[in-house]
N, C-alpha and C. Protein backbone atom coordinates (compact mmCIF):
# COMPACT_ATOMS: atom_id res chain seq x y z
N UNK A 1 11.68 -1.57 26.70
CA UNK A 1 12.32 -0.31 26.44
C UNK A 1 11.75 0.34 25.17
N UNK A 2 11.29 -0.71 24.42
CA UNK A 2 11.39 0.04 22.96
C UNK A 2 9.95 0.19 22.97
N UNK A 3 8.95 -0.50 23.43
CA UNK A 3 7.66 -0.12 24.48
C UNK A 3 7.22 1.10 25.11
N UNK A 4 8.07 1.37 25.54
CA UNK A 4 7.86 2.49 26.34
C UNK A 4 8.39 3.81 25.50
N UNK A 5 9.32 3.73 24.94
CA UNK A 5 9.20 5.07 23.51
C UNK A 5 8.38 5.28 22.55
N UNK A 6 7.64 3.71 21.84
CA UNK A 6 6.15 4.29 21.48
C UNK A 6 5.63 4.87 22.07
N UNK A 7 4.91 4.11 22.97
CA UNK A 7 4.10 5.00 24.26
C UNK A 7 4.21 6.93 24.68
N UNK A 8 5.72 7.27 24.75
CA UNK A 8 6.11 8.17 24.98
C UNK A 8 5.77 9.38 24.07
N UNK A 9 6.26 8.72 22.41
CA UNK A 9 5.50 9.41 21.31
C UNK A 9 4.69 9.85 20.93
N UNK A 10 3.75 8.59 21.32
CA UNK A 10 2.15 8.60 20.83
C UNK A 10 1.51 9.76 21.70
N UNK A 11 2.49 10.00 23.24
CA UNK A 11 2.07 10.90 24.11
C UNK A 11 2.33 12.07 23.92
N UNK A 12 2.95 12.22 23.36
CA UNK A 12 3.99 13.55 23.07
C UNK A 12 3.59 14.56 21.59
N UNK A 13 2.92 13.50 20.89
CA UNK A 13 2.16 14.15 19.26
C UNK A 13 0.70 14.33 19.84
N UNK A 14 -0.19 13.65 21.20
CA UNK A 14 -1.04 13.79 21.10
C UNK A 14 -2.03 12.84 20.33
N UNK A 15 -1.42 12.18 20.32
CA UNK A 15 -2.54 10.65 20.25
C UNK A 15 -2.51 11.04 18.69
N UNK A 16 -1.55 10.94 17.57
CA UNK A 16 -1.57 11.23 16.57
C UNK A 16 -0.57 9.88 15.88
N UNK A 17 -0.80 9.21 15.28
CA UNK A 17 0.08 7.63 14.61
C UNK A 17 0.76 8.17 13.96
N UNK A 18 0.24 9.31 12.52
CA UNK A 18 1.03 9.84 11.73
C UNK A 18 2.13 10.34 12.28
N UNK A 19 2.37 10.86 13.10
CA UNK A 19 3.40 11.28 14.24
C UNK A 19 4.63 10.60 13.63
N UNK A 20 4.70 9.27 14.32
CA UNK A 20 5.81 8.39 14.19
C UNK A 20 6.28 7.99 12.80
N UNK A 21 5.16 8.04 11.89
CA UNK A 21 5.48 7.62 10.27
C UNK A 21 6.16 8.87 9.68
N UNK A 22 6.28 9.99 9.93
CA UNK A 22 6.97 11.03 9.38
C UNK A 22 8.33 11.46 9.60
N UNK A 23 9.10 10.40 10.58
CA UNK A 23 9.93 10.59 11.13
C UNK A 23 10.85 9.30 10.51
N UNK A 24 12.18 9.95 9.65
CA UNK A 24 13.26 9.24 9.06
C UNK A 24 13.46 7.98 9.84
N UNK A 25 13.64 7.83 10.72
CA UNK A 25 14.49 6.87 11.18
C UNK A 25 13.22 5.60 11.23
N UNK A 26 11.55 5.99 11.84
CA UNK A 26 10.94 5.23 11.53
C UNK A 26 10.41 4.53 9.99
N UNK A 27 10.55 5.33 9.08
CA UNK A 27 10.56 4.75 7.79
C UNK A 27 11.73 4.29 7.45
N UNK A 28 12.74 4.30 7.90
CA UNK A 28 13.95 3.22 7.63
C UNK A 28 14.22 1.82 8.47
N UNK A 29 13.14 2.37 8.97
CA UNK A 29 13.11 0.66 10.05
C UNK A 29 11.67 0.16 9.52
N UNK A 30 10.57 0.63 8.81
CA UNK A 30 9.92 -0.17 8.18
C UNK A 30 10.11 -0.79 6.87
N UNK A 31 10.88 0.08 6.06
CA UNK A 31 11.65 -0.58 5.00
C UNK A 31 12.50 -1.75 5.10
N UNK A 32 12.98 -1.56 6.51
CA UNK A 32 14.13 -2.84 6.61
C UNK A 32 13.32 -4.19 7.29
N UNK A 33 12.48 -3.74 7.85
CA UNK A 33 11.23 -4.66 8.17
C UNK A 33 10.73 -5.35 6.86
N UNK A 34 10.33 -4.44 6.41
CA UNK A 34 9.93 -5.31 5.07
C UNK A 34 10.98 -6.13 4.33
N UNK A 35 12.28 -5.49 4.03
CA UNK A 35 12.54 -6.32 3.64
C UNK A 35 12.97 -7.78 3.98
N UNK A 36 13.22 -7.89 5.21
CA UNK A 36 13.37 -8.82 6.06
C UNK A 36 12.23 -9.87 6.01
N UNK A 37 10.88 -9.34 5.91
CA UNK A 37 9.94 -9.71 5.65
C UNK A 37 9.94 -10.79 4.48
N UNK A 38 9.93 -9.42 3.29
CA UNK A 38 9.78 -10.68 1.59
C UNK A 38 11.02 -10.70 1.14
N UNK A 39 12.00 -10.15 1.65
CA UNK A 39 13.32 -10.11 0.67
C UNK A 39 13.72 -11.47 -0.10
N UNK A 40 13.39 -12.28 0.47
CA UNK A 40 13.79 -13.74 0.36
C UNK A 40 12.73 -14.33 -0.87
N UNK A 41 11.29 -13.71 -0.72
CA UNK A 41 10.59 -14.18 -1.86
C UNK A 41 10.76 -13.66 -3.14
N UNK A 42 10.94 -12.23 -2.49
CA UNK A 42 11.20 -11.38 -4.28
C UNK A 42 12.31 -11.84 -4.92
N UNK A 43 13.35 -12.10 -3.95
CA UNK A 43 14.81 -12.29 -4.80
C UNK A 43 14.58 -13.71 -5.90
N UNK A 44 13.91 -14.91 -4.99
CA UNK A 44 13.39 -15.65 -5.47
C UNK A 44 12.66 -15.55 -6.52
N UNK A 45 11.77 -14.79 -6.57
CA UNK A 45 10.80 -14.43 -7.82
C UNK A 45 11.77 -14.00 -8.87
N UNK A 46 12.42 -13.12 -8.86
CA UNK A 46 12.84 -12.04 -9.37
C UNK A 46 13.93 -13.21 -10.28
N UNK A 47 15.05 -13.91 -9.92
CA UNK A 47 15.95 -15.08 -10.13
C UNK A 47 15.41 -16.45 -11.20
N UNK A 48 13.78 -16.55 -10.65
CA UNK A 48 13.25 -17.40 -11.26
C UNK A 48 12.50 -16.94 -13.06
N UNK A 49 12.15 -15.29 -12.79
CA UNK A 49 11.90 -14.90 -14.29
C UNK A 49 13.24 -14.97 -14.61
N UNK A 50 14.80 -14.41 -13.88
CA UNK A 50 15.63 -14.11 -15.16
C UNK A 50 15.90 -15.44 -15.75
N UNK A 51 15.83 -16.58 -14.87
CA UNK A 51 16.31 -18.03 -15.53
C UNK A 51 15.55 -18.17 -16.56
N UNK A 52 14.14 -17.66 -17.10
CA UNK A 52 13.70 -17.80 -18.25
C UNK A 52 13.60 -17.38 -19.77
C-alpha cells in the first residue's frame, strides 16, 4: 500500500524525488525515522558526557 503511493507521487511530480521531500508530513516521518534510528545512541552519548 505504502508502495504504491510512492510510486503514485513520483508519477504525479514527474519523476521529480524533491517532490516528496517538500512535503510536511514526509519530513516528519524522516525525522521520526531518524530518531528511531540513533535516538538510543545520542541519549546514550549525551548521559555519558553529563556523568562527567
Amino acid at each position: 500500500m505504502a508502495e504504491d503511493s510512492i510510486i503514485y507521487s513520483y508519477q504525479i511530480s514527474g519523476g521529480q524525488w524533491s517532490y516528496l521531500l517538500e512535503r510536511p508530513v514526509t519530513i516528519i516521518i524522516l525525522v521520526l525515522l531518524a530518531m528511531s534510528l540513533f535516538g538510543n545512541k545520542l541519549v546514550s552519548i549525551l548521559t555519558s558526557k553529563a556523568r562527567k
